[in-house]
PDB file of N, CA and C in Angstrom:
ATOM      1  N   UNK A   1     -51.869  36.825 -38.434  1.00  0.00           N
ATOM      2  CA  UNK A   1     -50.638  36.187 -38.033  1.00  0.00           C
ATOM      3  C   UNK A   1     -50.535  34.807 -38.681  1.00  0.00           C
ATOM      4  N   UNK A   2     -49.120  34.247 -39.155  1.00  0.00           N
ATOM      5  CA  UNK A   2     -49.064  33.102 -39.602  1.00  0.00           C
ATOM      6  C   UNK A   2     -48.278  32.107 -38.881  1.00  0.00           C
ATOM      7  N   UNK A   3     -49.351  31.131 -38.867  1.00  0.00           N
ATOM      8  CA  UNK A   3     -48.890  29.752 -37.982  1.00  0.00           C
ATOM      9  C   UNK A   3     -47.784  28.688 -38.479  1.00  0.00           C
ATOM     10  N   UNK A   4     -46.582  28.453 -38.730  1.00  0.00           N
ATOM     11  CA  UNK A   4     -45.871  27.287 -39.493  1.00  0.00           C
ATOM     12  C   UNK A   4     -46.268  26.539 -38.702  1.00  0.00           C
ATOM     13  N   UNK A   5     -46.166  25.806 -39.161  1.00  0.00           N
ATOM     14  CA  UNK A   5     -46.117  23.942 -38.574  1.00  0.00           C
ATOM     15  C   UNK A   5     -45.067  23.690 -38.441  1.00  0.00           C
ATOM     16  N   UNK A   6     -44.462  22.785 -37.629  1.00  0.00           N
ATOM     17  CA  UNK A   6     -43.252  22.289 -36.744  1.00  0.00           C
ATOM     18  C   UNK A   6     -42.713  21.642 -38.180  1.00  0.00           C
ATOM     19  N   UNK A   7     -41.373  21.516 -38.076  1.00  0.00           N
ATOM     20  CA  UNK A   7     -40.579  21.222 -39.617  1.00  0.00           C
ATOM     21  C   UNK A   7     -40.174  19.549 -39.148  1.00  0.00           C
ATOM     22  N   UNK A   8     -40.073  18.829 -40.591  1.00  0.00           N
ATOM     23  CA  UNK A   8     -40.375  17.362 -40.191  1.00  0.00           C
ATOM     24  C   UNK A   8     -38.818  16.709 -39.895  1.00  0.00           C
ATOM     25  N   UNK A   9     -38.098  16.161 -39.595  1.00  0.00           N
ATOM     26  CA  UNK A   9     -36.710  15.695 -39.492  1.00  0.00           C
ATOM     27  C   UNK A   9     -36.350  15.576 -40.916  1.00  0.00           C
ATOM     28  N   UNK A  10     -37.312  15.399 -41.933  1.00  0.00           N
ATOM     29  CA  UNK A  10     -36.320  14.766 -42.959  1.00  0.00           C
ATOM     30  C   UNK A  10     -36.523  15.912 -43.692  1.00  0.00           C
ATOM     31  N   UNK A  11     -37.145  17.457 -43.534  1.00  0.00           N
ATOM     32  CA  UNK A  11     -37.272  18.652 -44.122  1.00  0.00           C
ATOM     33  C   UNK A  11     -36.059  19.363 -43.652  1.00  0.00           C
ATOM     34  N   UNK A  12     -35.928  19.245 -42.336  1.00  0.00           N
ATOM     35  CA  UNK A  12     -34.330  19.703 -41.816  1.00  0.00           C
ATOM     36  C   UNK A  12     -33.589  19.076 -41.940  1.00  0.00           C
ATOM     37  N   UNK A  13     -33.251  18.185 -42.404  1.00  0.00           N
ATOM     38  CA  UNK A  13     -32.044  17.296 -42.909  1.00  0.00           C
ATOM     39  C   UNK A  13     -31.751  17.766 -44.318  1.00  0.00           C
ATOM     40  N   UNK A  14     -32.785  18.017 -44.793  1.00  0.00           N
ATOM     41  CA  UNK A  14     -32.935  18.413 -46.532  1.00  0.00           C
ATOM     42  C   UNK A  14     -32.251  19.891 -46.353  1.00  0.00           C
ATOM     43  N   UNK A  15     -32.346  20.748 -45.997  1.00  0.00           N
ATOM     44  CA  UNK A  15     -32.454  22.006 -45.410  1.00  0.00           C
ATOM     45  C   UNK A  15     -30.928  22.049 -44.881  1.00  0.00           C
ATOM     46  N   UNK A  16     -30.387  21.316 -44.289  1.00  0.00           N
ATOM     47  CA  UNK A  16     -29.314  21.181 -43.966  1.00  0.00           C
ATOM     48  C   UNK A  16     -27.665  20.979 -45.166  1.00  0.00           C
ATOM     49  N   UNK A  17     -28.404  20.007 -45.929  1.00  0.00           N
ATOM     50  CA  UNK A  17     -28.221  19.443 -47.117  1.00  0.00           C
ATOM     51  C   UNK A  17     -27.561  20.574 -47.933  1.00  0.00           C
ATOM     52  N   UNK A  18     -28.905  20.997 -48.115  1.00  0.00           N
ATOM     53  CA  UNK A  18     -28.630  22.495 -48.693  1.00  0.00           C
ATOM     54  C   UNK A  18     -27.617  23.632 -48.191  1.00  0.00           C
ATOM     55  N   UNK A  19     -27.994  23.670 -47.356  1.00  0.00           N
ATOM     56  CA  UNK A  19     -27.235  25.005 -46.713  1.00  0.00           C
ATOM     57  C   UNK A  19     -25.267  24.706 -46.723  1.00  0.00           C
ATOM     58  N   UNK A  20     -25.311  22.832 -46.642  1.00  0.00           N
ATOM     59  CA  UNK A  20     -23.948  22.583 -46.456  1.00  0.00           C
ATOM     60  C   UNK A  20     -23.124  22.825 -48.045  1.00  0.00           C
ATOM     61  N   UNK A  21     -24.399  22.808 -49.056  1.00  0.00           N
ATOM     62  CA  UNK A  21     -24.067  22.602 -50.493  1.00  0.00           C
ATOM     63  C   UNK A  21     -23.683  23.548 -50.760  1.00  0.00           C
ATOM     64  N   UNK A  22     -24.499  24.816 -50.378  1.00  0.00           N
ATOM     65  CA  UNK A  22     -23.934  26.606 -51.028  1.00  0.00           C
ATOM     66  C   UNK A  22     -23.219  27.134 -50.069  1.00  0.00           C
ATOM     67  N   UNK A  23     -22.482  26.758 -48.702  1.00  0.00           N
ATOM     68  CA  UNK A  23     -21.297  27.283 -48.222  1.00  0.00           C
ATOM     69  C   UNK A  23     -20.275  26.230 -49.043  1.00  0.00           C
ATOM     70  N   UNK A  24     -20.074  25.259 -49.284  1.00  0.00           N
ATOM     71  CA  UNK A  24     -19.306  24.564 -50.252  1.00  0.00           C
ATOM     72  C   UNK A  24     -19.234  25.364 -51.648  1.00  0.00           C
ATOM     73  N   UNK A  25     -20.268  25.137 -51.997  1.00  0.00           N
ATOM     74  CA  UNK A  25     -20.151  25.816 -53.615  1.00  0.00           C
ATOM     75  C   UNK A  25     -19.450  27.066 -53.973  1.00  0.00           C
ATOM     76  N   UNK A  26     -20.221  28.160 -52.853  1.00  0.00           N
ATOM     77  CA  UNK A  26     -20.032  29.207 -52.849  1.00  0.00           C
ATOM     78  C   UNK A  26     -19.099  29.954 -51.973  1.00  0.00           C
ATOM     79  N   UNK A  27     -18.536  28.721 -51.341  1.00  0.00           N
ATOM     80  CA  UNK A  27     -17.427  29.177 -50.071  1.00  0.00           C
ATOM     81  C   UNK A  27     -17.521  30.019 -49.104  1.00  0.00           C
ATOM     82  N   UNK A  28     -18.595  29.648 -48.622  1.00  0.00           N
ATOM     83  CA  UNK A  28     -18.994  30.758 -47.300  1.00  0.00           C
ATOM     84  C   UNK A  28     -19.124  30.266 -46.253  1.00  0.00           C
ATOM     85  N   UNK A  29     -18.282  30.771 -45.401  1.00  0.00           N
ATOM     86  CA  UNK A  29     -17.777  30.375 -44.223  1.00  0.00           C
ATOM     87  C   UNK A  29     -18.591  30.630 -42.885  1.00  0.00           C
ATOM     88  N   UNK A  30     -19.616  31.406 -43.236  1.00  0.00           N
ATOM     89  CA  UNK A  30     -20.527  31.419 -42.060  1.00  0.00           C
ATOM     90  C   UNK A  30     -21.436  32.864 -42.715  1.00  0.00           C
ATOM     91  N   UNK A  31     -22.808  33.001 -42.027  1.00  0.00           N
ATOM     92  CA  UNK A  31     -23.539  34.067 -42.475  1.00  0.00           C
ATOM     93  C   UNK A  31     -23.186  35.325 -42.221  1.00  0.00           C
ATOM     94  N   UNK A  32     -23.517  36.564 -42.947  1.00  0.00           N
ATOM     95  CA  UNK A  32     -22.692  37.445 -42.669  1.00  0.00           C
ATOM     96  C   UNK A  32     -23.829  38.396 -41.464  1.00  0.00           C
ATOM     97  N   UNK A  33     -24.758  37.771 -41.837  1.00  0.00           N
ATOM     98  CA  UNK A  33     -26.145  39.187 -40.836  1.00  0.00           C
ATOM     99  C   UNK A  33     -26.880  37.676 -40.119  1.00  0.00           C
ATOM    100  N   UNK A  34     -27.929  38.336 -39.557  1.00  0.00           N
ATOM    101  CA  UNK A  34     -29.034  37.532 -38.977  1.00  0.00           C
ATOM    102  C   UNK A  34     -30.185  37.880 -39.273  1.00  0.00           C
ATOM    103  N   UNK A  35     -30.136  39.139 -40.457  1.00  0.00           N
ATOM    104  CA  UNK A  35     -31.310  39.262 -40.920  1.00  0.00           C
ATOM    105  C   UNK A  35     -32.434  38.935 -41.237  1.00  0.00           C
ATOM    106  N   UNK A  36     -33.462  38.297 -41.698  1.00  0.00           N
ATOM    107  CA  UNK A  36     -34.374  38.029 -42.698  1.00  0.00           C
ATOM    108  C   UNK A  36     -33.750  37.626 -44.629  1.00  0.00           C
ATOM    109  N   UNK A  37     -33.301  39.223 -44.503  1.00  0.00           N
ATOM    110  CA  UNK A  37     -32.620  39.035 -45.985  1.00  0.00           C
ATOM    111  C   UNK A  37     -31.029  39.046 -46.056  1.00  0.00           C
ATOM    112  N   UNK A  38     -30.462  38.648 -45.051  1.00  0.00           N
ATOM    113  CA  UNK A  38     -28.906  38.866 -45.192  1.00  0.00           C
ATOM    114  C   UNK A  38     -28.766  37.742 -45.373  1.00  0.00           C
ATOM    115  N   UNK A  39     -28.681  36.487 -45.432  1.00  0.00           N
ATOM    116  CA  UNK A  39     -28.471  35.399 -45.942  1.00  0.00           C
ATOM    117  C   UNK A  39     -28.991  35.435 -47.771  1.00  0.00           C
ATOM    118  N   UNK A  40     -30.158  35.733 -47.893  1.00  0.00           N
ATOM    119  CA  UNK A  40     -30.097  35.434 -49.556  1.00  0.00           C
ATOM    120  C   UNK A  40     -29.133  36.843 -50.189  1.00  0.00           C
ATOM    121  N   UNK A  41     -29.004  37.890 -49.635  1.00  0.00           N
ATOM    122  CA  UNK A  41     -28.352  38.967 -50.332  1.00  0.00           C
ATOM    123  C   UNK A  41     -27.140  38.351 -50.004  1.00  0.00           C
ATOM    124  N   UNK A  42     -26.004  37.485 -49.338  1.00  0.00           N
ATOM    125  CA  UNK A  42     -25.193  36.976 -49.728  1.00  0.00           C
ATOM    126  C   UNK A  42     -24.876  35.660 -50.058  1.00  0.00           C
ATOM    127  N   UNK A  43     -26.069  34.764 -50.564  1.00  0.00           N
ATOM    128  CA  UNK A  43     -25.749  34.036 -51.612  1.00  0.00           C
ATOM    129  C   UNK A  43     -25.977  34.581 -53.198  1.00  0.00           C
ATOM    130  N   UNK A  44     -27.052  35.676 -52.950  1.00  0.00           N
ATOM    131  CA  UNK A  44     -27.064  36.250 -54.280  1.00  0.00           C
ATOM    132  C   UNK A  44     -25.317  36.863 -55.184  1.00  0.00           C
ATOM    133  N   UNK A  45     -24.983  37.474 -53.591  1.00  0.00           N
ATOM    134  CA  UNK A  45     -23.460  38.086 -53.944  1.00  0.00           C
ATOM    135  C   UNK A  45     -22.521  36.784 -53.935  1.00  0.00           C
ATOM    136  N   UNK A  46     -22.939  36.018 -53.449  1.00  0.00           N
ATOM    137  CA  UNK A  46     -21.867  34.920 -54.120  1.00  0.00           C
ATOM    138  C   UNK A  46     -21.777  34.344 -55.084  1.00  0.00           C
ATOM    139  N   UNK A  47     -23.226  34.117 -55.762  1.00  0.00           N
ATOM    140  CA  UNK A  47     -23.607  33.712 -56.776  1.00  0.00           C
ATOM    141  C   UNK A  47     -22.745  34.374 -57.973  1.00  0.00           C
ATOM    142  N   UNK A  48     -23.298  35.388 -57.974  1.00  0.00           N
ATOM    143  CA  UNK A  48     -22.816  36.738 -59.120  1.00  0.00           C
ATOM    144  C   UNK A  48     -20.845  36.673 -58.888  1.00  0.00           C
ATOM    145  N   UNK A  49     -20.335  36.364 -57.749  1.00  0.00           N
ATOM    146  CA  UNK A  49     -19.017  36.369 -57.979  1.00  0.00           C
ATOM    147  C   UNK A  49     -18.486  35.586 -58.720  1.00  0.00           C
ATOM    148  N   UNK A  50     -19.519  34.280 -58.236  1.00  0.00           N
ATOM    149  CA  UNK A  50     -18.490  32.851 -58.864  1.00  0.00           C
ATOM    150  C   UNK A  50     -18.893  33.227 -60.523  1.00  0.00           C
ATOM    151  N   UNK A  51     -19.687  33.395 -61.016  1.00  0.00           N
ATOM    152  CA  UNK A  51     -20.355  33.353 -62.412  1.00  0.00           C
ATOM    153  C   UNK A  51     -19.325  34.826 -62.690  1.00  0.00           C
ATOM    154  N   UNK A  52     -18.781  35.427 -62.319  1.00  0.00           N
ATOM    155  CA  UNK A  52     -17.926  36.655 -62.961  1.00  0.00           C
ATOM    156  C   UNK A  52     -16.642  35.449 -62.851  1.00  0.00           C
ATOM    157  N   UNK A  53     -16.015  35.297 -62.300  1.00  0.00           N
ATOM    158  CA  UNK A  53     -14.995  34.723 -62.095  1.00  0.00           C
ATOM    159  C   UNK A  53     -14.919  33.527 -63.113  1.00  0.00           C
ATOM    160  N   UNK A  54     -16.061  32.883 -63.411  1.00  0.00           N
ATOM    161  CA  UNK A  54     -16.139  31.729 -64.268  1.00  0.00           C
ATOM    162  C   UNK A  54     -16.395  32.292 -65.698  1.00  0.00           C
ATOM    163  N   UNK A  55     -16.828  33.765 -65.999  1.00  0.00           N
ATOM    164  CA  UNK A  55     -16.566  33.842 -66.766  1.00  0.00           C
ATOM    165  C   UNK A  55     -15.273  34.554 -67.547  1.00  0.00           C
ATOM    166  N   UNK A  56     -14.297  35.023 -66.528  1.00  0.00           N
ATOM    167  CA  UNK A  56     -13.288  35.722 -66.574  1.00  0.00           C
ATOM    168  C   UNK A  56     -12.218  34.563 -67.102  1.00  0.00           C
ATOM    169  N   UNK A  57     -12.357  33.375 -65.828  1.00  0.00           N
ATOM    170  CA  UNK A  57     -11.550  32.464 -66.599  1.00  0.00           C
ATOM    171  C   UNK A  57     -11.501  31.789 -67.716  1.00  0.00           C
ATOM    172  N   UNK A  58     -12.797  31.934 -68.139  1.00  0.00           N
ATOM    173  CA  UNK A  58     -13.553  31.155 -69.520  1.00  0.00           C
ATOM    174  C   UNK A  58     -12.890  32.107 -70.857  1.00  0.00           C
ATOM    175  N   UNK A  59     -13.038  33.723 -70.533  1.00  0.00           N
ATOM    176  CA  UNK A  59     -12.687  34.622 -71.347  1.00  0.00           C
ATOM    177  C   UNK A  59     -11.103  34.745 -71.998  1.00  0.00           C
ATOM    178  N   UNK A  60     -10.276  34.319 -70.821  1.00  0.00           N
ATOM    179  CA  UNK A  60      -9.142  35.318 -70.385  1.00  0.00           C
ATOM    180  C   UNK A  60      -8.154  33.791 -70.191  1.00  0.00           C
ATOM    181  N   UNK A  61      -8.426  32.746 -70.277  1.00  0.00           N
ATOM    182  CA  UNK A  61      -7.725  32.001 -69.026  1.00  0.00           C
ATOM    183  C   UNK A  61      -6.732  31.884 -67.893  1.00  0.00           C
ATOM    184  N   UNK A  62      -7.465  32.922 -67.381  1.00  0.00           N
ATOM    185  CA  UNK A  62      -7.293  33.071 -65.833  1.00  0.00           C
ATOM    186  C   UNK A  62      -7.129  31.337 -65.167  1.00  0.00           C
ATOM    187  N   UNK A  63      -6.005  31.415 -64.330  1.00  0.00           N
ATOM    188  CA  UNK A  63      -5.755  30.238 -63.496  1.00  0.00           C
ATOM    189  C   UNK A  63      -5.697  30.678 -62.212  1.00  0.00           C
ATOM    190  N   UNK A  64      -6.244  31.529 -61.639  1.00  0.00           N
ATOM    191  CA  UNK A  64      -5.765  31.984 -60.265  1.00  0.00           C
ATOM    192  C   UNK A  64      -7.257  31.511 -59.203  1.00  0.00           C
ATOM    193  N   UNK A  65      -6.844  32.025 -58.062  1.00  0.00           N
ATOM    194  CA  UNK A  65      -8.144  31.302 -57.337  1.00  0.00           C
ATOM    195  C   UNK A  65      -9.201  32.708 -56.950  1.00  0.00           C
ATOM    196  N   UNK A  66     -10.163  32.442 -56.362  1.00  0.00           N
ATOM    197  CA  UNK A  66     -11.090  33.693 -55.994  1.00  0.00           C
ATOM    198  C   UNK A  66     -10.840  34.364 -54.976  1.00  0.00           C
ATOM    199  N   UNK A  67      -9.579  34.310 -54.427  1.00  0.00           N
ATOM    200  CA  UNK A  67      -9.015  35.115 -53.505  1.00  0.00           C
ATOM    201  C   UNK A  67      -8.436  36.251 -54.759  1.00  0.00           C
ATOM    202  N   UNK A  68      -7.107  35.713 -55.181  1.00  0.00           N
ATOM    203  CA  UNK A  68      -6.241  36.467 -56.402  1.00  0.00           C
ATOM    204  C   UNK A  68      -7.411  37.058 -57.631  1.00  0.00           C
ATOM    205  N   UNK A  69      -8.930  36.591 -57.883  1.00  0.00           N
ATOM    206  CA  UNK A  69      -9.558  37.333 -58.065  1.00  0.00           C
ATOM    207  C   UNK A  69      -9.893  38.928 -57.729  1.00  0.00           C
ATOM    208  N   UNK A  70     -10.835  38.730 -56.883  1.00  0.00           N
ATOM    209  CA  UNK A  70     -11.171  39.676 -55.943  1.00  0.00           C
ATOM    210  C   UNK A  70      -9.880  40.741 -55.673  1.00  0.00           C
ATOM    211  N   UNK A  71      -8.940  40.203 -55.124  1.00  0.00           N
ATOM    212  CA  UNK A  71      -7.878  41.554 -55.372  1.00  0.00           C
ATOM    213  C   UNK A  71      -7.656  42.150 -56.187  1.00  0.00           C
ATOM    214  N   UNK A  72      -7.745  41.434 -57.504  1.00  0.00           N
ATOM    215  CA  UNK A  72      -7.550  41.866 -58.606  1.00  0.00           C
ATOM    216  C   UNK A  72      -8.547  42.694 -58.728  1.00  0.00           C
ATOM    217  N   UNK A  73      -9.624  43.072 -58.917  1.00  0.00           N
ATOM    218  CA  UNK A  73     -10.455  43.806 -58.984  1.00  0.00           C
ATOM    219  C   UNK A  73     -10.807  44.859 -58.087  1.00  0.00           C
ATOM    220  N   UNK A  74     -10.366  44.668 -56.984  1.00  0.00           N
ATOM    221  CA  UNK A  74     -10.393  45.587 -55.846  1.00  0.00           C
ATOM    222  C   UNK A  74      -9.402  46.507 -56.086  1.00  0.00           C
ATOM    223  N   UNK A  75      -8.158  45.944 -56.697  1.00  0.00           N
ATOM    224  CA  UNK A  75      -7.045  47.196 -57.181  1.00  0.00           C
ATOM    225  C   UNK A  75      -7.226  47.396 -58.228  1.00  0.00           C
ATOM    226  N   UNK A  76      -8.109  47.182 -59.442  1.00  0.00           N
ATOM    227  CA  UNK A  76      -8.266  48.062 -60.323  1.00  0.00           C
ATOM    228  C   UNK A  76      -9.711  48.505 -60.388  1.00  0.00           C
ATOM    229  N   UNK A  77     -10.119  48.719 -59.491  1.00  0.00           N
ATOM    230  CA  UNK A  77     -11.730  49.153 -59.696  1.00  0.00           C
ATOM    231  C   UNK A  77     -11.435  50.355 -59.866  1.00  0.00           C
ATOM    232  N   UNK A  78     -10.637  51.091 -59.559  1.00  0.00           N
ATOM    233  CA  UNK A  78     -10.888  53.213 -59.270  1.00  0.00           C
ATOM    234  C   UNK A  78     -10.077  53.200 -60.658  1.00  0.00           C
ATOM    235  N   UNK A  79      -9.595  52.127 -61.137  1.00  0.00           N
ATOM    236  CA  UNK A  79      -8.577  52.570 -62.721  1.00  0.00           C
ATOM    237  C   UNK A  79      -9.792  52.712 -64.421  1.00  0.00           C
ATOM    238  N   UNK A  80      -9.274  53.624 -65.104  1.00  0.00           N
ATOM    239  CA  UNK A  80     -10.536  54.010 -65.909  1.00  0.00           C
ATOM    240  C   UNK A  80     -10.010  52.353 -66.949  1.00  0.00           C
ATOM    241  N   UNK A  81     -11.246  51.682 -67.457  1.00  0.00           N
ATOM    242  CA  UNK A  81     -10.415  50.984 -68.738  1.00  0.00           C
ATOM    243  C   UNK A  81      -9.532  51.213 -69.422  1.00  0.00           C
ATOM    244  N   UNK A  82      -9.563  52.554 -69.782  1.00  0.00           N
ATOM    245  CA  UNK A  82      -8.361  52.998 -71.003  1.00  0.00           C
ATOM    246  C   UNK A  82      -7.040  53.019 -70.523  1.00  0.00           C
ATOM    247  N   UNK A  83      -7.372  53.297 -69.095  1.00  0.00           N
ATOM    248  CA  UNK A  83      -5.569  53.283 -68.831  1.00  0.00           C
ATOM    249  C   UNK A  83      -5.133  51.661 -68.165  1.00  0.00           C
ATOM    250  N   UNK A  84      -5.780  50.802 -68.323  1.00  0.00           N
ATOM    251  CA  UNK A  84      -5.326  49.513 -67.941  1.00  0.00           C
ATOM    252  C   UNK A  84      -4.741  48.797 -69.301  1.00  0.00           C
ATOM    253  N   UNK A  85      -3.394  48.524 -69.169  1.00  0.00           N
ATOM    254  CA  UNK A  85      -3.153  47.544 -70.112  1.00  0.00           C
ATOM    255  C   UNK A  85      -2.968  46.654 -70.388  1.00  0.00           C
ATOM    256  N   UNK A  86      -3.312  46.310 -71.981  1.00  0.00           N
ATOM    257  CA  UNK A  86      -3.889  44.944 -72.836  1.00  0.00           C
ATOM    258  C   UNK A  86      -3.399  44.010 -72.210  1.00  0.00           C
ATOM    259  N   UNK A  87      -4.183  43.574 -70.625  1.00  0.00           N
ATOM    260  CA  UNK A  87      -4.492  42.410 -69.742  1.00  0.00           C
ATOM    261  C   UNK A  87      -5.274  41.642 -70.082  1.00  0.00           C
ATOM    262  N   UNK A  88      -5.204  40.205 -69.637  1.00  0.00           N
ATOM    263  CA  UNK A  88      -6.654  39.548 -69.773  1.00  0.00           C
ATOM    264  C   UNK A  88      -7.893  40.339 -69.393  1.00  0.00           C
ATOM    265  N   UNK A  89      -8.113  40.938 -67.973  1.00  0.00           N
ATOM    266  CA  UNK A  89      -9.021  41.894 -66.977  1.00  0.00           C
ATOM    267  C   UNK A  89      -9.353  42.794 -68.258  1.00  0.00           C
ATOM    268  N   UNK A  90      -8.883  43.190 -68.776  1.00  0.00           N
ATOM    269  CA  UNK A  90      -9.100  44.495 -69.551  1.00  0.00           C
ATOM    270  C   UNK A  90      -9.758  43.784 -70.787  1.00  0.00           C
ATOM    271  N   UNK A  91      -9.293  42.810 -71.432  1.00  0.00           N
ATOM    272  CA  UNK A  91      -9.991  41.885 -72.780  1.00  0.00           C
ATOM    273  C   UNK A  91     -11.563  41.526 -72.320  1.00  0.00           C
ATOM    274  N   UNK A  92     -11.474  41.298 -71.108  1.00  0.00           N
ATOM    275  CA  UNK A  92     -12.515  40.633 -70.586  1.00  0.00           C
ATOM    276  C   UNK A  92     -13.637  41.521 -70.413  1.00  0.00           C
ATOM    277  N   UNK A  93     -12.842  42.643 -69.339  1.00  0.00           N
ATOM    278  CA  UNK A  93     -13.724  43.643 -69.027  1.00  0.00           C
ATOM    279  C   UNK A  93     -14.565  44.417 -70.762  1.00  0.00           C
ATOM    280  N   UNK A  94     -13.812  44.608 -71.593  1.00  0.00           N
ATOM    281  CA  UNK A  94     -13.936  45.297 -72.590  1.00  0.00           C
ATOM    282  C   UNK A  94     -14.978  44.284 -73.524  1.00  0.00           C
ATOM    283  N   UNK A  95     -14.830  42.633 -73.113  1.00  0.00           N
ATOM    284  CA  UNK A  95     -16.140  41.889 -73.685  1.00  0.00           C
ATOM    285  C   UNK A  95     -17.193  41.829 -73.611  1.00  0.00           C
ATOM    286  N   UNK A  96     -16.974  42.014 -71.678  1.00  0.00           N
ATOM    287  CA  UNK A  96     -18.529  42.054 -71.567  1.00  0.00           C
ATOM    288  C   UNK A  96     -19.008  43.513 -71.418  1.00  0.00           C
ATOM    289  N   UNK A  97     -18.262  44.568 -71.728  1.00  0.00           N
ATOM    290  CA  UNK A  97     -18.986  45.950 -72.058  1.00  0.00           C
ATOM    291  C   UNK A  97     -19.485  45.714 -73.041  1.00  0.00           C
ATOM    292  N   UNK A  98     -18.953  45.351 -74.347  1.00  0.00           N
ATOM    293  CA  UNK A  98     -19.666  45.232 -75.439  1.00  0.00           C
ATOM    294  C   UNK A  98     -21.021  44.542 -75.300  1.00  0.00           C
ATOM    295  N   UNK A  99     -21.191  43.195 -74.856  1.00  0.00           N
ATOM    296  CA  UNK A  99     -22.149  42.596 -74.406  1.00  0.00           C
ATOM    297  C   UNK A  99     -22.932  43.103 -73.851  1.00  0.00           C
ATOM    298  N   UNK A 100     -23.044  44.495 -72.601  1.00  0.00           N
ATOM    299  CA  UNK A 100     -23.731  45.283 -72.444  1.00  0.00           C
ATOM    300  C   UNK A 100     -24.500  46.011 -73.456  1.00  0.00           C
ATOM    301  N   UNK A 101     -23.519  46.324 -74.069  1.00  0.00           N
ATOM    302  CA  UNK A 101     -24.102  47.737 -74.970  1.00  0.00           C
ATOM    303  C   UNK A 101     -24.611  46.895 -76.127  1.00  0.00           C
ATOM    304  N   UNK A 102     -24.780  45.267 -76.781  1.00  0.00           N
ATOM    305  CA  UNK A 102     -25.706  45.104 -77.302  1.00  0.00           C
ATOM    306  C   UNK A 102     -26.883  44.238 -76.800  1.00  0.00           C
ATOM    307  N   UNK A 103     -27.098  44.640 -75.660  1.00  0.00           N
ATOM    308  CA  UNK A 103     -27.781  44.003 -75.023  1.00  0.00           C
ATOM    309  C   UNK A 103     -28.731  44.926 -74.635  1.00  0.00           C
ATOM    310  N   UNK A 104     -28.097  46.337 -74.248  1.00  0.00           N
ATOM    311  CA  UNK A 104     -29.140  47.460 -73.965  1.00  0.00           C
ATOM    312  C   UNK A 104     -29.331  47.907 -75.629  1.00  0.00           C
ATOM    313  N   UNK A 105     -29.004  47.757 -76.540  1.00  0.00           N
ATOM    314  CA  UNK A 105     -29.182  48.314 -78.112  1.00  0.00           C
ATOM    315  C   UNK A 105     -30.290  47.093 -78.385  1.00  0.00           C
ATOM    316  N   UNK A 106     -30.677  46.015 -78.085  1.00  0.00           N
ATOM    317  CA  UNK A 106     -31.390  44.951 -78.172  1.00  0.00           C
ATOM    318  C   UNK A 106     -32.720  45.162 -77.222  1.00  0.00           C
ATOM    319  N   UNK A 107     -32.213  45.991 -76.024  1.00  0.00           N
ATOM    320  CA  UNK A 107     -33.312  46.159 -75.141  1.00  0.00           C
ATOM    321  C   UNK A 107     -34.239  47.074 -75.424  1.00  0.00           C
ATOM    322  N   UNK A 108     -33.570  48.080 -76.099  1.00  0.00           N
ATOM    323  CA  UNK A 108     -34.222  49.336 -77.117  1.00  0.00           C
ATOM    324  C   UNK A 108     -35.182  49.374 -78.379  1.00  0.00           C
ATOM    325  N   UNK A 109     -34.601  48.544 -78.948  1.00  0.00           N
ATOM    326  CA  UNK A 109     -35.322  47.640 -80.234  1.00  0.00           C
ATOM    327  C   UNK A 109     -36.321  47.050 -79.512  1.00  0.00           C
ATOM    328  N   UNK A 110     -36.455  45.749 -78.572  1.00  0.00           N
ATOM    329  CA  UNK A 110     -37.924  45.313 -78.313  1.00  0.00           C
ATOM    330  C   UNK A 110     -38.727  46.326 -77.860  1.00  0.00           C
ATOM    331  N   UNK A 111     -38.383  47.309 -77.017  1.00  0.00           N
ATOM    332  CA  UNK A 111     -39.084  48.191 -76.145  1.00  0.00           C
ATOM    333  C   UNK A 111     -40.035  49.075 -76.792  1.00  0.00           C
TER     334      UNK A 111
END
């Protein structure tokens, strides 16, 4: 069994710090589980949103917010690429496929 030691005021203040920084950053409004791992599996998923989104706008220049994101993608997720048309979403999407596929053609070669 493992013993922690009592946490020091200025470790929970730090701790606090933190936690106020990645619901800011990452806009999360409260935890979604009480898990063990449900807190890092949704900063991980927040993480990965903002960095899609930052790179969508980077790609595409997208001006919309991460609400008008997320919908956006939620209504075209069941649509095949080919039938979406020449959108930013679709330029974008179609960049970083490529980026996939030389990335797994790169992963093949070292392997």
């Amino acid at each position: 069994m493992v013993e922690f030691s009592p946490m020091s005021s200025k470790e929970r203040w730090t701790i606090e710090h933190w936690w106020r920084w990645i619901k800011r950053m990452f806009k999360i409004k409260e935890p979604l589980g009480r898990s063990e791992q449900a807190l890092p599996v949704q900063i991980v998923g927040a993480f990965v949103t903002d960095l899609l989104l930052r790179a969508f706008k980077h790609s595409s220049g997208f001006t919309g917010s991460l609400y008008d994101f997320v919908a956006g993608c939620q209504e075209l997720s069941l649509v095949p690429l080919q039938e979406l048309t020449p959108c930013p979403l679709r330029l974008a999407l179609e960049a970083i496929w490529e980026l996939l596929q030389g990335a797994k053609c790169h992963l093949q070669l070292v392997a």
